[in-house]
N, C-alpha and C. Protein backbone atom coordinates (compact mmCIF):
# COMPACT_ATOMS: atom_id res chain seq x y z
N UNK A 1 -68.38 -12.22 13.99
CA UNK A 1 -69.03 -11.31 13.08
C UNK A 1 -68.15 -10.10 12.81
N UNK A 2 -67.72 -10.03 13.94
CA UNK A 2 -66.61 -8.51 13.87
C UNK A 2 -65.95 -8.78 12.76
N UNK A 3 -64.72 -10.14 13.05
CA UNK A 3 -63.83 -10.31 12.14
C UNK A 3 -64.08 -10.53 10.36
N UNK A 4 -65.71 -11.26 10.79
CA UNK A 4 -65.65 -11.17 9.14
C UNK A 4 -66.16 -9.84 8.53
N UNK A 5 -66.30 -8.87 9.56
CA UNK A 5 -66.34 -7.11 9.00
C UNK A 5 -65.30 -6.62 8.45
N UNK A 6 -64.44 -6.87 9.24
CA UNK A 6 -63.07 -6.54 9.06
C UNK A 6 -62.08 -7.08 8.00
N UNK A 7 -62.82 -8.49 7.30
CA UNK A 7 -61.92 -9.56 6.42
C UNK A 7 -62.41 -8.33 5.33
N UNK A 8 -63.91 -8.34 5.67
CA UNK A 8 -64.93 -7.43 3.97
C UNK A 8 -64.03 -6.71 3.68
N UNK A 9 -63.50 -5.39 5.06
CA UNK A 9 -63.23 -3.97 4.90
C UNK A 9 -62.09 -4.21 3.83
N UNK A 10 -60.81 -5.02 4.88
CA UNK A 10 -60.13 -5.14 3.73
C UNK A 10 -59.22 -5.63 2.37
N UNK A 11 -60.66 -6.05 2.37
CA UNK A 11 -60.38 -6.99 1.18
C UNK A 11 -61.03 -5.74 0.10
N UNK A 12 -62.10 -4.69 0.27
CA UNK A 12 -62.69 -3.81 -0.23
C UNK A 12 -61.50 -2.55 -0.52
N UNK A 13 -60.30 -2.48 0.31
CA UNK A 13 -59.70 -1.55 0.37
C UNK A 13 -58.18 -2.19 -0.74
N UNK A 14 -57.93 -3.55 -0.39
CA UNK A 14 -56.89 -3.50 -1.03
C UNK A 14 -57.89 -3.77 -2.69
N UNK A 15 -58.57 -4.40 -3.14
CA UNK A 15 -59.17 -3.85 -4.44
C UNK A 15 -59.15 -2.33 -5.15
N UNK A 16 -59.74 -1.79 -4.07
CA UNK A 16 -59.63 -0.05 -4.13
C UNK A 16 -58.36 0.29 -4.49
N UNK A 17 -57.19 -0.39 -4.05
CA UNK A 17 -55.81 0.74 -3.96
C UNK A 17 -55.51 -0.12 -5.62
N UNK A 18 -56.09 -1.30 -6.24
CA UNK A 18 -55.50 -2.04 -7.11
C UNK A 18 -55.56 -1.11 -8.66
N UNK A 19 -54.35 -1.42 -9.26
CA UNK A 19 -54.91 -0.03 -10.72
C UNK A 19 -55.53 -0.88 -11.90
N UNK A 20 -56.55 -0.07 -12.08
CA UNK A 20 -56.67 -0.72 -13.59
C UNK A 20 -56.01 -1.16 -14.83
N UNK A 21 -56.16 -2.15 -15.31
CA UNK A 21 -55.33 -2.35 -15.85
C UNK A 21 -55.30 -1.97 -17.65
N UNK A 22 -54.62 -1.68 -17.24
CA UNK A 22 -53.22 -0.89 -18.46
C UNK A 22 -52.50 -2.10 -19.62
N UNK A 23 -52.98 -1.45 -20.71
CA UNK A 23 -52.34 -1.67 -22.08
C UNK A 23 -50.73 -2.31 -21.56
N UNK A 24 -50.11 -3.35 -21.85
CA UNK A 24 -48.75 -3.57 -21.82
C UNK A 24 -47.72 -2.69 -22.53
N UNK A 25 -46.49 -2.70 -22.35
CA UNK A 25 -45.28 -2.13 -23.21
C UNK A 25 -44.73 -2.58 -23.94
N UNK A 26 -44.83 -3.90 -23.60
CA UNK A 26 -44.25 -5.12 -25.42
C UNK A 26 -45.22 -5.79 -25.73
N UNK A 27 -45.55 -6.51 -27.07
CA UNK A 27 -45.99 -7.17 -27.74
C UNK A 27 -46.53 -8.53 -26.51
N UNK A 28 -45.81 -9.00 -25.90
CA UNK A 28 -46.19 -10.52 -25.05
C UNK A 28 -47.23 -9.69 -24.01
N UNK A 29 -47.02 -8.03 -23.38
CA UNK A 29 -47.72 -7.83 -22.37
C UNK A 29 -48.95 -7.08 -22.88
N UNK A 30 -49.59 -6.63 -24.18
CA UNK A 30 -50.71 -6.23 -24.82
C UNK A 30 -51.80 -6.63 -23.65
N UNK A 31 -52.43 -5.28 -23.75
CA UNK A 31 -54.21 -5.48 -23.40
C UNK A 31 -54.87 -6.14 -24.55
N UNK A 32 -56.03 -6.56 -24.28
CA UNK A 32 -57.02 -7.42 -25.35
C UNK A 32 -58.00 -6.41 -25.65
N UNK A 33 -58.50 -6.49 -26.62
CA UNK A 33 -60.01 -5.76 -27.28
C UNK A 33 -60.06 -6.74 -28.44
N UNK A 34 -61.84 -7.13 -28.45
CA UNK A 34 -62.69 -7.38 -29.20
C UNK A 34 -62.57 -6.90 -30.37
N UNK A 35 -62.32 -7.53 -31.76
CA UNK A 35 -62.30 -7.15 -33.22
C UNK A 35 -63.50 -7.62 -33.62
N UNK A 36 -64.96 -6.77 -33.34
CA UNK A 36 -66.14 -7.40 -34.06
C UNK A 36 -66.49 -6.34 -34.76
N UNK A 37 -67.38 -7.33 -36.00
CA UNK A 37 -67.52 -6.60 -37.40
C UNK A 37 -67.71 -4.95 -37.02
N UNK A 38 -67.82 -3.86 -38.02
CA UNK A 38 -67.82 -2.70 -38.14
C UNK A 38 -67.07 -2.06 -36.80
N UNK A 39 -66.97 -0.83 -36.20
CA UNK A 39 -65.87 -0.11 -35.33
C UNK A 39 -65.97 -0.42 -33.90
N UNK A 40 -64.41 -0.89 -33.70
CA UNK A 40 -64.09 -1.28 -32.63
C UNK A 40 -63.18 -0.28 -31.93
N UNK A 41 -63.84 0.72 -30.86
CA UNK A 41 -63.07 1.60 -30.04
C UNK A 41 -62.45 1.30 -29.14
N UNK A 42 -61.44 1.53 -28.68
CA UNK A 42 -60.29 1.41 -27.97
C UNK A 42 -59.98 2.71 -27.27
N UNK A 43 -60.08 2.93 -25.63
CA UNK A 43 -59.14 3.85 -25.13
C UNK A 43 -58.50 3.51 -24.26
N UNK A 44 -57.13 4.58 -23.78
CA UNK A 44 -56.17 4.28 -23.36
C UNK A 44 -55.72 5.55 -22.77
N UNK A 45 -54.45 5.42 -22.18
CA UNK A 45 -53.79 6.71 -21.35
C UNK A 45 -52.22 6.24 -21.72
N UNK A 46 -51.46 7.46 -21.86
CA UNK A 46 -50.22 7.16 -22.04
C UNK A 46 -49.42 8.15 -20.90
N UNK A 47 -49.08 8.11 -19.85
CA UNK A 47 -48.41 8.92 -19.17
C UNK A 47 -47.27 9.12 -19.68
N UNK A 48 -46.07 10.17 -18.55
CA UNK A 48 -44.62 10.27 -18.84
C UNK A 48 -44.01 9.15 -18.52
N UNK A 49 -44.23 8.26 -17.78
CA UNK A 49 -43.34 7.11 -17.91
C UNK A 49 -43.76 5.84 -18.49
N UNK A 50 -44.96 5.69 -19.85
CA UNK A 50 -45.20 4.94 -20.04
C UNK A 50 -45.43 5.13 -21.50
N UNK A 51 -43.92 4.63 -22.30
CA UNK A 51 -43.59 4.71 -23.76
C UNK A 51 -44.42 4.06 -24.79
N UNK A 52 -45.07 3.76 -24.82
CA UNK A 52 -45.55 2.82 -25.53
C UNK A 52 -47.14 2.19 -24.99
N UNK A 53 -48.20 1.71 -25.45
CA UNK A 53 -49.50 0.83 -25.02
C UNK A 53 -49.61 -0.11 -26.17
N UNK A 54 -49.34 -1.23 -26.13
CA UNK A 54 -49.99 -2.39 -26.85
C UNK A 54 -50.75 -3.37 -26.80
N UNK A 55 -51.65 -3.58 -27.85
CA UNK A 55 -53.60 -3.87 -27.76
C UNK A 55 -53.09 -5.09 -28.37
N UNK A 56 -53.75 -6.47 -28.60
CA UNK A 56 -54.34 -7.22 -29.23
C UNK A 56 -55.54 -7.95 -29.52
N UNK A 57 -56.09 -7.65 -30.43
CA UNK A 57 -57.35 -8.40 -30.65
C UNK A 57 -57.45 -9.91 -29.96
N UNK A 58 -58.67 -9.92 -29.13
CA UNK A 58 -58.79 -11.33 -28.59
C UNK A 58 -59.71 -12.76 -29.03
N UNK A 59 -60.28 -12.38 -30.02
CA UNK A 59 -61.16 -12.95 -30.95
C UNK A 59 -60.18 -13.65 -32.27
N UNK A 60 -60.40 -14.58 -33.22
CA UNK A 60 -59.41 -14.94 -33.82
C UNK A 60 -59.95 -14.22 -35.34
N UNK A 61 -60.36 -13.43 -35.27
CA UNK A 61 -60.76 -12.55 -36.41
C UNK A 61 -59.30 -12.93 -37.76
N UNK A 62 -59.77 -13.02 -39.02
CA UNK A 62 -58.41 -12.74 -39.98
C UNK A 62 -59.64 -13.29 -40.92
N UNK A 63 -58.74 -13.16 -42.21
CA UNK A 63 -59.50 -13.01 -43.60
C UNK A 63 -60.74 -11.90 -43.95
N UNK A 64 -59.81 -10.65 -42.93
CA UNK A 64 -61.24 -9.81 -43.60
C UNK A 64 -60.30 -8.35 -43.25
N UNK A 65 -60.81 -7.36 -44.08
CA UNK A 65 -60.22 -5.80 -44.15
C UNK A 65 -60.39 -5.39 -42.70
N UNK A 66 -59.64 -4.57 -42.49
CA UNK A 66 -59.43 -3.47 -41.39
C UNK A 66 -58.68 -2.24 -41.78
N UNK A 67 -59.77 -1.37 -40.93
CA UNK A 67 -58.74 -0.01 -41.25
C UNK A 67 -58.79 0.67 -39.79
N UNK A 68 -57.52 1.48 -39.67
CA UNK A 68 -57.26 1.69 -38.35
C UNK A 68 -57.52 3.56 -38.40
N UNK A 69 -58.12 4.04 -37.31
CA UNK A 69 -58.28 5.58 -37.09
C UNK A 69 -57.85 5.92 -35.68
N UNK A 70 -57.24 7.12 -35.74
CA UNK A 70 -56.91 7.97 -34.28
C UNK A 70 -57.57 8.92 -34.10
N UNK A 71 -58.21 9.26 -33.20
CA UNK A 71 -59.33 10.90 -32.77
C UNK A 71 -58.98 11.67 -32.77
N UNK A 72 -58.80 12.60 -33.57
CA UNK A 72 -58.17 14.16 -33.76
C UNK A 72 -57.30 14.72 -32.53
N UNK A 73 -57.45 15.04 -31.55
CA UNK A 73 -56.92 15.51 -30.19
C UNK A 73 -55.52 15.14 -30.57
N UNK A 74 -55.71 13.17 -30.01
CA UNK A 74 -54.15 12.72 -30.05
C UNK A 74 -53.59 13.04 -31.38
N UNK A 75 -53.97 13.34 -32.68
CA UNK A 75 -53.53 13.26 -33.64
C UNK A 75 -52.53 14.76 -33.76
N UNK A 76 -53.67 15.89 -33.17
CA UNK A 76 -53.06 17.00 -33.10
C UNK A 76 -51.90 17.07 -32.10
N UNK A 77 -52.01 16.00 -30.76
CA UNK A 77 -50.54 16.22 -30.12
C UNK A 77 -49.45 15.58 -30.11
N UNK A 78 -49.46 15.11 -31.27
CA UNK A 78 -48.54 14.07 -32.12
C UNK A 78 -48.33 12.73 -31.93
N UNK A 79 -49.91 11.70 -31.21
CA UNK A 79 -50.20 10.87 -31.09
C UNK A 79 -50.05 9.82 -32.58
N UNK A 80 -49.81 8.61 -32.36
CA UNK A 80 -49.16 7.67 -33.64
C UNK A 80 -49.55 6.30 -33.06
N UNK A 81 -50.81 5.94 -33.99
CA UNK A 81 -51.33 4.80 -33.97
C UNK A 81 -50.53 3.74 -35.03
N UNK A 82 -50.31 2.50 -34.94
CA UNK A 82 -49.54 1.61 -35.79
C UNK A 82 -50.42 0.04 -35.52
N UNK A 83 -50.61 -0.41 -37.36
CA UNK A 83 -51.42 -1.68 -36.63
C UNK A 83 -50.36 -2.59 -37.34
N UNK A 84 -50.46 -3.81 -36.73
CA UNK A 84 -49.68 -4.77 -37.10
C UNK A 84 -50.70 -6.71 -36.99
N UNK A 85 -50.26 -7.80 -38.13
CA UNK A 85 -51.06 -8.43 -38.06
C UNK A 85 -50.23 -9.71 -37.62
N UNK A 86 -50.28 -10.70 -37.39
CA UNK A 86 -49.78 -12.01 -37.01
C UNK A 86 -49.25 -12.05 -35.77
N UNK A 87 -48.37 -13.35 -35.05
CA UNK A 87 -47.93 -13.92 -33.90
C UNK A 87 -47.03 -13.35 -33.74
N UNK A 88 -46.03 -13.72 -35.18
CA UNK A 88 -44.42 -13.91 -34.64
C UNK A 88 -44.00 -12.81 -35.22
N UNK A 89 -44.30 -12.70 -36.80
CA UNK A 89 -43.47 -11.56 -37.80
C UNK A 89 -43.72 -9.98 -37.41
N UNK A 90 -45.35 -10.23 -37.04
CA UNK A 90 -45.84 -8.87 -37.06
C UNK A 90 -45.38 -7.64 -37.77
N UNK A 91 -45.93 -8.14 -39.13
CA UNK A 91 -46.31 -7.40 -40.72
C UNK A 91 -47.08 -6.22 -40.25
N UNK A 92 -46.21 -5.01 -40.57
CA UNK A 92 -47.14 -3.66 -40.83
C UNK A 92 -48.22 -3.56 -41.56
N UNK A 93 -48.91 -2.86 -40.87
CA UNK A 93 -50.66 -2.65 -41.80
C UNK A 93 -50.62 -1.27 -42.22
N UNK A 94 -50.59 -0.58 -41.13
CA UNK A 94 -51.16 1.16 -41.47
C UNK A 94 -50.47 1.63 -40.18
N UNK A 95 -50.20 2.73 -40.35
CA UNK A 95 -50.17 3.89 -39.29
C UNK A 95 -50.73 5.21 -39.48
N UNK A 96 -51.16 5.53 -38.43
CA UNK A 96 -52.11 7.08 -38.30
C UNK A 96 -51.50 8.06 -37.44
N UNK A 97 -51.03 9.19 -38.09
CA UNK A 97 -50.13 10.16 -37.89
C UNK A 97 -50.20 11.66 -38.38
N UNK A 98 -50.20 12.26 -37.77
CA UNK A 98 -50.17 13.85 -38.35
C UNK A 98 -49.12 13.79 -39.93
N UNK A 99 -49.36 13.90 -40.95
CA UNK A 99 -48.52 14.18 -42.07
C UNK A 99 -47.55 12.94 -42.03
N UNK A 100 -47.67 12.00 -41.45
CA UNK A 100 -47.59 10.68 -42.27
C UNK A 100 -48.31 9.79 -42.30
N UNK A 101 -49.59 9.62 -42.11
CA UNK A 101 -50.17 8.28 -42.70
C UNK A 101 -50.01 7.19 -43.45
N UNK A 102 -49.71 6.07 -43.51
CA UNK A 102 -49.42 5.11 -44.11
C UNK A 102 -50.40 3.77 -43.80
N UNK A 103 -51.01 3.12 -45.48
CA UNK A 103 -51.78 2.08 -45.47
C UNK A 103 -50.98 1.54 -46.51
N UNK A 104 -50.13 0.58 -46.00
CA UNK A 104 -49.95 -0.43 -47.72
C UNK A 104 -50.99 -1.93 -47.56
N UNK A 105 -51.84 -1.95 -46.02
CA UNK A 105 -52.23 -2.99 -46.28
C UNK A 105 -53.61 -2.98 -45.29
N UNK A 106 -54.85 -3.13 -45.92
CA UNK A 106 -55.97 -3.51 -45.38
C UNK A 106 -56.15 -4.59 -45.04
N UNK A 107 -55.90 -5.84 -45.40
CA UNK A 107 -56.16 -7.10 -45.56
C UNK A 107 -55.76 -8.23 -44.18
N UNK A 108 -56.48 -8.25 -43.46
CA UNK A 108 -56.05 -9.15 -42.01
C UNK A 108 -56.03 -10.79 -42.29
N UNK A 109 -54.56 -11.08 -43.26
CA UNK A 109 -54.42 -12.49 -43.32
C UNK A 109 -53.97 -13.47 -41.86
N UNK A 110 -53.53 -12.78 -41.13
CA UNK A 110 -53.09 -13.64 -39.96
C UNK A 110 -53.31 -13.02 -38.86
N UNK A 111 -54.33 -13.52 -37.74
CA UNK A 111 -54.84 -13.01 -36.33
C UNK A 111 -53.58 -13.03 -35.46
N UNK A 112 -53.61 -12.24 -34.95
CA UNK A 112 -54.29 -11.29 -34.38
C UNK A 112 -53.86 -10.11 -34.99
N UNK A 113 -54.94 -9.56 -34.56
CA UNK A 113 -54.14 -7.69 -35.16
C UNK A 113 -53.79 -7.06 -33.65
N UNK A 114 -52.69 -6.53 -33.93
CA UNK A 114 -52.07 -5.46 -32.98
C UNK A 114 -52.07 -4.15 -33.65
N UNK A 115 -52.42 -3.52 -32.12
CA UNK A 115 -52.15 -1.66 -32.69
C UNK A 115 -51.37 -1.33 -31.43
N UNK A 116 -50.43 -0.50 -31.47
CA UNK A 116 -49.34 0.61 -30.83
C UNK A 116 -49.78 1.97 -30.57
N UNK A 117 -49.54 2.10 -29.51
CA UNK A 117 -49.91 4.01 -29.48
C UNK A 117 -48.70 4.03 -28.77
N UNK A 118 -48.09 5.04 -29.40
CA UNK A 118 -47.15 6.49 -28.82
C UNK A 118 -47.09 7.33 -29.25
N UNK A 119 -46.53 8.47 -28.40
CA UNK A 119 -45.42 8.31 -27.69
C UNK A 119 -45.83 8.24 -26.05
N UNK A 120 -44.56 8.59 -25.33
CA UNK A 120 -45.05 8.91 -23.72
C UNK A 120 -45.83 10.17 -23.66
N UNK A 121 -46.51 10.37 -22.51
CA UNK A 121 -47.25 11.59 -21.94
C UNK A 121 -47.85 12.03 -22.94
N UNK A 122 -48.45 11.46 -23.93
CA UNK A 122 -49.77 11.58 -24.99
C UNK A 122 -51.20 11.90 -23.92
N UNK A 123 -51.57 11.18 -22.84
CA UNK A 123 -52.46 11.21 -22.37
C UNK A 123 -53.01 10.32 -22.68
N UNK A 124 -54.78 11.31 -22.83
CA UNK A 124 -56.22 10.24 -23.09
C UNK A 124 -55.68 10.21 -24.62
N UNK A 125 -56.24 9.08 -25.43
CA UNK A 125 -56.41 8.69 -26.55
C UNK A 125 -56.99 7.96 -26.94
N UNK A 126 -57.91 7.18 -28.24
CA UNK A 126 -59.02 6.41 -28.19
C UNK A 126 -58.62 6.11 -29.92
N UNK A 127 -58.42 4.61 -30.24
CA UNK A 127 -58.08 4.47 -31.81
C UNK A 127 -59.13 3.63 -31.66
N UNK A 128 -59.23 3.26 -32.97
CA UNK A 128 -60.58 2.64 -33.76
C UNK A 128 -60.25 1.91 -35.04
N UNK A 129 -60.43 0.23 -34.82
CA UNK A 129 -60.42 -0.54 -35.75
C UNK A 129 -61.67 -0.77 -36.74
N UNK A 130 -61.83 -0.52 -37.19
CA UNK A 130 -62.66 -0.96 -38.24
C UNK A 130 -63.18 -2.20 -38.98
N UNK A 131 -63.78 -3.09 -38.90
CA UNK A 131 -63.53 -4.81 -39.68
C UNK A 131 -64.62 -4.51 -40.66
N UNK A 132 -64.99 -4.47 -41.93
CA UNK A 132 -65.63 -5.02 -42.78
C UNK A 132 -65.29 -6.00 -43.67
């Protein structure tokens, strides 16, 4: 009985020390989020040693608009959301940026959609897909 106290403890402790898991740094290592109809929130953390967070939708969502938003905060500390759509090419959609914004494309012809946040040591940040 002891020992299986002791298997619990630490098996309870090495879980405890385990980190949550974190947005990847390239395209193959992306976290997943859900693209269902109307706004899909997303948050994240960007420390100093961690350039980059990349998301992909895990649902096979495509043939329908998206628009991508960043929450004022990151926007004001020069936080830069970027969405991108397909496997291989990964075609620019929009980016959300202090005094550059750019949409040449709403239209989600090829799943998955990816979004990018940087830079490093941004912090908390929270973007928001949109599907109608």
């Amino acid at each position: 009985m002891l020992a299986l106290a002791a298997c619990i403890m630490l098996v309870g402790v090495a879980a405890a020390n385990q980190e949550n898991p974190e947005a990847g740094s390239t395209w193959l290592t992306a976290a997943h989020f859900d693209l269902g109809p109307g706004y899909n929130s997303v948050s994240g953390y960007l420390s100093v040693g961690d350039t980059a967070d990349y998301w992909r939708q895990t649902n096979a969502a495509s043939s329908v608009s998206v628009m991508l938003y960043l929450d004022p905060t990151s926007i004001s500390k020069g936080g830069v959301a970027q969405m991108y759509e397909g496997n291989s090419a990964h075609s620019f959609m929009q980016r959300v940026q202090k005094d550059n914004n750019a949409c040449p494309d709403t239209y989600l012809n090829y799943a998955p959609v990816y979004v990018t946040m940087t830079p490093a040591n941004l912090g908390d940040y929270t973007f928001t897909v949109r599907r109608y």
